[in-house]
PDB file of N, CA and C in Angstrom:
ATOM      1  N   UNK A   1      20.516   3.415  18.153  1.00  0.00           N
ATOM      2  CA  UNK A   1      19.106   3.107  18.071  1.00  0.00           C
ATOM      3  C   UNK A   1      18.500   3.452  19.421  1.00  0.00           C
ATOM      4  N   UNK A   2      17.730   3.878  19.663  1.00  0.00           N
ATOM      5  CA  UNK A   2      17.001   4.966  20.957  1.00  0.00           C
ATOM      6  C   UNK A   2      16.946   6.320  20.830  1.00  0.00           C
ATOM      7  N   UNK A   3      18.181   6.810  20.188  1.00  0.00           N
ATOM      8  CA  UNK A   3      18.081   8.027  19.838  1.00  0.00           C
ATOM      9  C   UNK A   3      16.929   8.616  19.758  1.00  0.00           C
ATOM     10  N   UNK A   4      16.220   8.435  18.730  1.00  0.00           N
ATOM     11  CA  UNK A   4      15.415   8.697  18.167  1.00  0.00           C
ATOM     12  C   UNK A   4      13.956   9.101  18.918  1.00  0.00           C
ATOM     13  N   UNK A   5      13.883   8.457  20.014  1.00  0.00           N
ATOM     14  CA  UNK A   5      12.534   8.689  21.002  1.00  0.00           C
ATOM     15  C   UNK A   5      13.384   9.523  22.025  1.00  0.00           C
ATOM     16  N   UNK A   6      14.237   9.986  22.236  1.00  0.00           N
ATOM     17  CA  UNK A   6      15.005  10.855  23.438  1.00  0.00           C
ATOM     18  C   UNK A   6      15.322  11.800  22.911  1.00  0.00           C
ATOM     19  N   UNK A   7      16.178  11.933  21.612  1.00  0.00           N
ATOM     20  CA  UNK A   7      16.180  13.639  20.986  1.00  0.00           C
ATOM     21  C   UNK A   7      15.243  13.949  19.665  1.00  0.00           C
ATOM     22  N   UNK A   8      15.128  12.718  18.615  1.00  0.00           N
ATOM     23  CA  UNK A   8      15.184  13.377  16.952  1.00  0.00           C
ATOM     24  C   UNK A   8      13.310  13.900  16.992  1.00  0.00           C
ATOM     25  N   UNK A   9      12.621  12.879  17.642  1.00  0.00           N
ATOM     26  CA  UNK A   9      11.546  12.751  17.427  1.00  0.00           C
ATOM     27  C   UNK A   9      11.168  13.923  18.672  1.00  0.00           C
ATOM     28  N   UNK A  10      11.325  14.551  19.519  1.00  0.00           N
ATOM     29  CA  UNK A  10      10.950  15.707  20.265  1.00  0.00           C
ATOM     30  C   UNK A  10      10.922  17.145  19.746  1.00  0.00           C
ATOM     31  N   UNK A  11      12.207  17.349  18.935  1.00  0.00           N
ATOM     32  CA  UNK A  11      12.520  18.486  18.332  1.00  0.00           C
ATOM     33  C   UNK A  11      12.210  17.973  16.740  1.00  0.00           C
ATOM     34  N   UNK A  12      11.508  17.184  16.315  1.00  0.00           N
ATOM     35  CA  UNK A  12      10.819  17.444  14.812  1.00  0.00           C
ATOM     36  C   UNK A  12      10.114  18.257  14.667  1.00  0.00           C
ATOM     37  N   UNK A  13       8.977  18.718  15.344  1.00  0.00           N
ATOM     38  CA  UNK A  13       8.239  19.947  15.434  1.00  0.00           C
ATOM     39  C   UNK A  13       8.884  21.036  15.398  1.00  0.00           C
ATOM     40  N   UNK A  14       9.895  21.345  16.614  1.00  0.00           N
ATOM     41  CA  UNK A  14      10.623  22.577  16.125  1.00  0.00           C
ATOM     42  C   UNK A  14      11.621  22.585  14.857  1.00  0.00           C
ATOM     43  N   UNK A  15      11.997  21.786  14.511  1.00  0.00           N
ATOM     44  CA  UNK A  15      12.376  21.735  13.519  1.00  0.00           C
ATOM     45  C   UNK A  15      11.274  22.182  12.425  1.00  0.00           C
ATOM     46  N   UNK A  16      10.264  21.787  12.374  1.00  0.00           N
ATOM     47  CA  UNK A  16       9.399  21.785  10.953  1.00  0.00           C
ATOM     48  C   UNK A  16       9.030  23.376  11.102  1.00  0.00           C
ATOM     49  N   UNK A  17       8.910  23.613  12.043  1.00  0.00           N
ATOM     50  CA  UNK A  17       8.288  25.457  12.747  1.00  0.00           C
ATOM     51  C   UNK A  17       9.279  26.306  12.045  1.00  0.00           C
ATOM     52  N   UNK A  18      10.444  26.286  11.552  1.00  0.00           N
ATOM     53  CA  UNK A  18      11.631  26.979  10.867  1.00  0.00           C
ATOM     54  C   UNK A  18      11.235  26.954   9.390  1.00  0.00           C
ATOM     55  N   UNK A  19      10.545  26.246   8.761  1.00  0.00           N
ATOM     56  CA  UNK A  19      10.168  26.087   7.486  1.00  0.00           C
ATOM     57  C   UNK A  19       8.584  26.711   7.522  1.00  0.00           C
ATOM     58  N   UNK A  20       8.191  26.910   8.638  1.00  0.00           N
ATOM     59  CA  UNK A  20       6.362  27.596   8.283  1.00  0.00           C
ATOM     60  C   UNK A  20       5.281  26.640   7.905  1.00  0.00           C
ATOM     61  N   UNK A  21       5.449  25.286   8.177  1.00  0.00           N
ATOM     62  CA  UNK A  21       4.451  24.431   7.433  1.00  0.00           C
ATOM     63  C   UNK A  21       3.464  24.104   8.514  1.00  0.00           C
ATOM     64  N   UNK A  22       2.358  23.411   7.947  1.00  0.00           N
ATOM     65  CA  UNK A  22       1.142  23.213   8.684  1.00  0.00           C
ATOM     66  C   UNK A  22       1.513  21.857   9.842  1.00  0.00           C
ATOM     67  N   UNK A  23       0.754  21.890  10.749  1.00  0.00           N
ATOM     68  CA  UNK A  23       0.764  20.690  11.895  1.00  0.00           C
ATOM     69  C   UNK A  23       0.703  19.536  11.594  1.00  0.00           C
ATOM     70  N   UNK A  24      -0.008  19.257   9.751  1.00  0.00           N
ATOM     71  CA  UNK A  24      -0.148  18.046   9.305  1.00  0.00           C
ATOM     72  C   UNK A  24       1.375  17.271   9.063  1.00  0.00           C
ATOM     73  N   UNK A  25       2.368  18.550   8.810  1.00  0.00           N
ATOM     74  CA  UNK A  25       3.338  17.642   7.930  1.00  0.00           C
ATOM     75  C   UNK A  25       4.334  16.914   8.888  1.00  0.00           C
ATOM     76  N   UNK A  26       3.959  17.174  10.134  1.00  0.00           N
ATOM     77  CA  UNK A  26       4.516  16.596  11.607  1.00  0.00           C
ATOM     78  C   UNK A  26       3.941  14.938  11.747  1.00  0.00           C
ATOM     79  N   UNK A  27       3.179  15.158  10.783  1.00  0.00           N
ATOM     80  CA  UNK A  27       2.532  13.392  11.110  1.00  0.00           C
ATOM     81  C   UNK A  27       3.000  12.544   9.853  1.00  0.00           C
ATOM     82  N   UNK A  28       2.918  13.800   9.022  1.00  0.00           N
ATOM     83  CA  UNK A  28       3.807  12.845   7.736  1.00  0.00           C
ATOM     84  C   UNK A  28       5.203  12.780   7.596  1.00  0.00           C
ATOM     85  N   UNK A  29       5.750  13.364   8.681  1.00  0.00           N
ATOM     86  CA  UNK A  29       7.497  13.078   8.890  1.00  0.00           C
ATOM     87  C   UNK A  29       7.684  12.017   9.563  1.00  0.00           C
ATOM     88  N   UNK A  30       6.698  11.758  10.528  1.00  0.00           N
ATOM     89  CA  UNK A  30       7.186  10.993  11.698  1.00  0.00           C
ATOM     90  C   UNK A  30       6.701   9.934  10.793  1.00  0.00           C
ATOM     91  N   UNK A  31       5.224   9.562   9.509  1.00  0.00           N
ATOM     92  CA  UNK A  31       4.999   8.290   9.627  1.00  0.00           C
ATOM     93  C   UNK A  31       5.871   7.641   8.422  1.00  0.00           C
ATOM     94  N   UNK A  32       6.609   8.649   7.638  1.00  0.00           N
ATOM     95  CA  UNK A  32       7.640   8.640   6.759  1.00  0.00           C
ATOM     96  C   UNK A  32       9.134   7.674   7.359  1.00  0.00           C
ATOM     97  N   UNK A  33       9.341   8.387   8.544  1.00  0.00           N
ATOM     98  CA  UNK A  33      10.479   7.964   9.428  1.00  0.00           C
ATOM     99  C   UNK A  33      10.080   6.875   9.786  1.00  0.00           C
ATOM    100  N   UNK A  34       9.048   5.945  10.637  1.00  0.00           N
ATOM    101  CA  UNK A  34       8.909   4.972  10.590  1.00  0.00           C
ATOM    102  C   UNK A  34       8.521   3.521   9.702  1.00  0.00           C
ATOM    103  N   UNK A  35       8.100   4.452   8.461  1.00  0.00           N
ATOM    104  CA  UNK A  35       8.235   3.202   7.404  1.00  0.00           C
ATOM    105  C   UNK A  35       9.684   3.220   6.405  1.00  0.00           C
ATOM    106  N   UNK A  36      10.609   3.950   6.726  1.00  0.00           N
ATOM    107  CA  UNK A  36      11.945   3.775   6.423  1.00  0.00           C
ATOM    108  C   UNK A  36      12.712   3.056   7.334  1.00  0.00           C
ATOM    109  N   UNK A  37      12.740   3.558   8.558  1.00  0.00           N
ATOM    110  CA  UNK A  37      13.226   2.789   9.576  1.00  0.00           C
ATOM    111  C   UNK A  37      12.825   1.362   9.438  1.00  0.00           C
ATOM    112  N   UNK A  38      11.748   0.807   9.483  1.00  0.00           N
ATOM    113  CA  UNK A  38      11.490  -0.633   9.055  1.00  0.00           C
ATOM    114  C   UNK A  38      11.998  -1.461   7.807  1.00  0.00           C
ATOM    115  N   UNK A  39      11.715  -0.279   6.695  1.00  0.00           N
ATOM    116  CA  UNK A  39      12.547  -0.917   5.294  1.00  0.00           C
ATOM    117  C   UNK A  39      13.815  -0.901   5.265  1.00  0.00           C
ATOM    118  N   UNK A  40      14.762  -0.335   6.393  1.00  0.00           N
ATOM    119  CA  UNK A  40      15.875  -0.350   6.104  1.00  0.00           C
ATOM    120  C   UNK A  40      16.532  -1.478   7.224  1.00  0.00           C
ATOM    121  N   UNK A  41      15.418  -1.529   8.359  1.00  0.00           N
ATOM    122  CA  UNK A  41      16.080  -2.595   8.923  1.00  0.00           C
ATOM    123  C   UNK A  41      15.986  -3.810   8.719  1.00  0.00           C
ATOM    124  N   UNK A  42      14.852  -3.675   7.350  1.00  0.00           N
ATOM    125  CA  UNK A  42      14.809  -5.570   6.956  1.00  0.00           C
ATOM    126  C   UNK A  42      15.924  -6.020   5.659  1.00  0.00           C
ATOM    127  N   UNK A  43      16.445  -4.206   5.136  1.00  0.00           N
ATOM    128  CA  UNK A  43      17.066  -4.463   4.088  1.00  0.00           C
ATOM    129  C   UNK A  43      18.995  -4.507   4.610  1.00  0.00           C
ATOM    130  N   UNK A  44      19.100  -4.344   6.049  1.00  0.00           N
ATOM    131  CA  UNK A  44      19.936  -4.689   6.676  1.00  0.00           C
ATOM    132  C   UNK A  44      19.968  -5.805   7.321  1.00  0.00           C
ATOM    133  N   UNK A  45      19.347  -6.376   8.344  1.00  0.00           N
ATOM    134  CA  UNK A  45      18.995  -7.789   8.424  1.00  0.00           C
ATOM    135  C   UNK A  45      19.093  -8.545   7.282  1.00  0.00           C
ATOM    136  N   UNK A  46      18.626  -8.626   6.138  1.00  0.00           N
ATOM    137  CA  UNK A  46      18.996  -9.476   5.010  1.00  0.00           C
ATOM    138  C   UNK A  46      20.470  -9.410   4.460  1.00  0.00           C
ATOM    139  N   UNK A  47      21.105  -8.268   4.658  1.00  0.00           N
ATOM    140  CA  UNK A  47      22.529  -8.279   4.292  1.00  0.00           C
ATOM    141  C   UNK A  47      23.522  -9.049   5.093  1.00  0.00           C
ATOM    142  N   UNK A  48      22.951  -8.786   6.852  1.00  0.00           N
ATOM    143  CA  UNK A  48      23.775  -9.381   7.764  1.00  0.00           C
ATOM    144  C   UNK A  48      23.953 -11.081   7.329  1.00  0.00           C
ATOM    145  N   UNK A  49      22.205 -11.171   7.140  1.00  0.00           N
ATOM    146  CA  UNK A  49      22.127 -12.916   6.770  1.00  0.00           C
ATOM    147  C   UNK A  49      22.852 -13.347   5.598  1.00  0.00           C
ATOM    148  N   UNK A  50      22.863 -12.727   4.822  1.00  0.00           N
ATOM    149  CA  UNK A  50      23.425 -13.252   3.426  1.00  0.00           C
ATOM    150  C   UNK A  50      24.977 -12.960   3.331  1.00  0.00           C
ATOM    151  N   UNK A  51      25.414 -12.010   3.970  1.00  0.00           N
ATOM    152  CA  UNK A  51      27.025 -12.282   3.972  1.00  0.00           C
ATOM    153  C   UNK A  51      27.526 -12.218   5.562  1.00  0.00           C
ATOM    154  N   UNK A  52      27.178 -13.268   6.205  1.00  0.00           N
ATOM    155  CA  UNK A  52      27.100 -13.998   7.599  1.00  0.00           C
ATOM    156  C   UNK A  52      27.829 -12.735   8.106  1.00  0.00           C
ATOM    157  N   UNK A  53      27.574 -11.552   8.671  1.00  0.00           N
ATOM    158  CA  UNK A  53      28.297 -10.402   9.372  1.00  0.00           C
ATOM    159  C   UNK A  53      27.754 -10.646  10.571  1.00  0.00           C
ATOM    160  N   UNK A  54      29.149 -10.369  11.550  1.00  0.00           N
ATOM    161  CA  UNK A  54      28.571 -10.387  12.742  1.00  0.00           C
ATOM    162  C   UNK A  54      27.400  -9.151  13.446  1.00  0.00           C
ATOM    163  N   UNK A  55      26.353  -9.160  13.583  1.00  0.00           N
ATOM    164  CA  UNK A  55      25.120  -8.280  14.313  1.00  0.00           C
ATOM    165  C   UNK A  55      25.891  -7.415  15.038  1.00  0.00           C
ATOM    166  N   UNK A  56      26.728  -7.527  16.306  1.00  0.00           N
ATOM    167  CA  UNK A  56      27.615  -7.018  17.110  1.00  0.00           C
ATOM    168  C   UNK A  56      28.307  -5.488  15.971  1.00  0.00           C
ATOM    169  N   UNK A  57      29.055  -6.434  15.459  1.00  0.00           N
ATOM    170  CA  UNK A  57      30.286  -5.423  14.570  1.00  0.00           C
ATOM    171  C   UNK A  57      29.097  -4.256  13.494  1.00  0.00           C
ATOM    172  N   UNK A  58      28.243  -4.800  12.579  1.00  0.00           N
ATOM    173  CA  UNK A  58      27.348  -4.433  11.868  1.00  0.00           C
ATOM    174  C   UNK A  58      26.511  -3.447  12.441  1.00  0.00           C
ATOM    175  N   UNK A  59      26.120  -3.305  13.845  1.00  0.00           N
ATOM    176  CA  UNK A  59      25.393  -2.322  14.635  1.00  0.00           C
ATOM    177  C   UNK A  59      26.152  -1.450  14.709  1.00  0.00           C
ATOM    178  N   UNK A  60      27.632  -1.760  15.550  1.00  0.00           N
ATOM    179  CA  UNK A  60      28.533  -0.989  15.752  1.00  0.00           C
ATOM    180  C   UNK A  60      28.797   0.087  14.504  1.00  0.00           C
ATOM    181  N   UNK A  61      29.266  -0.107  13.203  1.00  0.00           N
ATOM    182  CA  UNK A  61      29.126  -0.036  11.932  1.00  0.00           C
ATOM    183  C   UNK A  61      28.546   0.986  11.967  1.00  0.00           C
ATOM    184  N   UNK A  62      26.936   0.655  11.786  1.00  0.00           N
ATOM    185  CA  UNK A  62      26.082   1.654  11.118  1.00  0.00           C
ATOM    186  C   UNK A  62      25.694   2.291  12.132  1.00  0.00           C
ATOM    187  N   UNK A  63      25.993   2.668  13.767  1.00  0.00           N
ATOM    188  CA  UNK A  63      25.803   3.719  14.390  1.00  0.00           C
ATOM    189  C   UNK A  63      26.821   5.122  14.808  1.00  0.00           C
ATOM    190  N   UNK A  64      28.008   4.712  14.291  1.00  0.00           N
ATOM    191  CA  UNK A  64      29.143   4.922  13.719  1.00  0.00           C
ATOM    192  C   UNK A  64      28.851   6.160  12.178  1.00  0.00           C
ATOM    193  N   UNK A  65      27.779   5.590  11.356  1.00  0.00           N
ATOM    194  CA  UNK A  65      27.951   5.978  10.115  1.00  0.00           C
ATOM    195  C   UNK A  65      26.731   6.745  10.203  1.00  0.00           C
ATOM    196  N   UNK A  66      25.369   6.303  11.483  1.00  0.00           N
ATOM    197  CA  UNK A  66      24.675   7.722  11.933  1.00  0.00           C
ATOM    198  C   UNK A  66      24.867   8.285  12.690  1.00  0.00           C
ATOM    199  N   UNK A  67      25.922   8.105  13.327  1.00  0.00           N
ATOM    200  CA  UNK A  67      26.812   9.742  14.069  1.00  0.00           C
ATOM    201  C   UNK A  67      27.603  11.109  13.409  1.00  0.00           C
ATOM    202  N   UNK A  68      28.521  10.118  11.964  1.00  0.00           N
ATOM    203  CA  UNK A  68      29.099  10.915  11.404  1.00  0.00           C
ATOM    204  C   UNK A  68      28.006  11.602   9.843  1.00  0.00           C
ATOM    205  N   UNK A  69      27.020  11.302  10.060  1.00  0.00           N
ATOM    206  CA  UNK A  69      26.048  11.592   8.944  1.00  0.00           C
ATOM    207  C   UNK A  69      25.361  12.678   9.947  1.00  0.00           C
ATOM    208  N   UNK A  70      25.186  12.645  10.760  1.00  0.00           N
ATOM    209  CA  UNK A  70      24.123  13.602  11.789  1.00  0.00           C
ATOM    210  C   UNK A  70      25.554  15.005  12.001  1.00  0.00           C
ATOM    211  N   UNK A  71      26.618  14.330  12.129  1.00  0.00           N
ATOM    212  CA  UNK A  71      27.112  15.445  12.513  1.00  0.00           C
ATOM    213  C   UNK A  71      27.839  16.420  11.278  1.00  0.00           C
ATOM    214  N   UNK A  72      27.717  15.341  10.816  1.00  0.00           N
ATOM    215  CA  UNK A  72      29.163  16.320   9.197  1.00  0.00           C
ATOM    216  C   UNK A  72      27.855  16.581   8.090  1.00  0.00           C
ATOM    217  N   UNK A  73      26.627  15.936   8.233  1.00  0.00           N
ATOM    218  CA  UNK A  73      26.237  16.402   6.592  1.00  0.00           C
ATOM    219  C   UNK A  73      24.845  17.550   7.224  1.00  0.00           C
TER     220      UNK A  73
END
């Protein structure tokens, strides 16, 4: 978690520039990415709570599972 303001979110633009699309769809990625990012961290937070996981191990976990998703898929 930081990632995201140090590499993903700098090179979205160049990224989107490889596909030819307009300047708009740079605002609808990023505001896409931040209302997922929120739904997924309340729909993780509720999992931690409901089957008492430790926060520690559970972070560890799922940054783990967006390293090997960023790099293998």
């Amino acid at each position: 978690m930081g990632v995201e303001s140090a590499v993903i979110l700098p090179s979205v633009w160049l990224y989107l520039q490889m596909f030819y699309v307009d300047y708009w769809y740079l605002g609808l990625v990023l505001s896409a990415y931040s209302v997922v990012s929120a739904a997924t961290a309340m729909f993780i937070g509720h999992l931690a709570d409901k089957n008492r996981v430790n926060i520690l191990f559970l972070g560890l976990f799922l940054n783990l599972a967006q390293v090997f998703t960023i790099n293998f898929v």
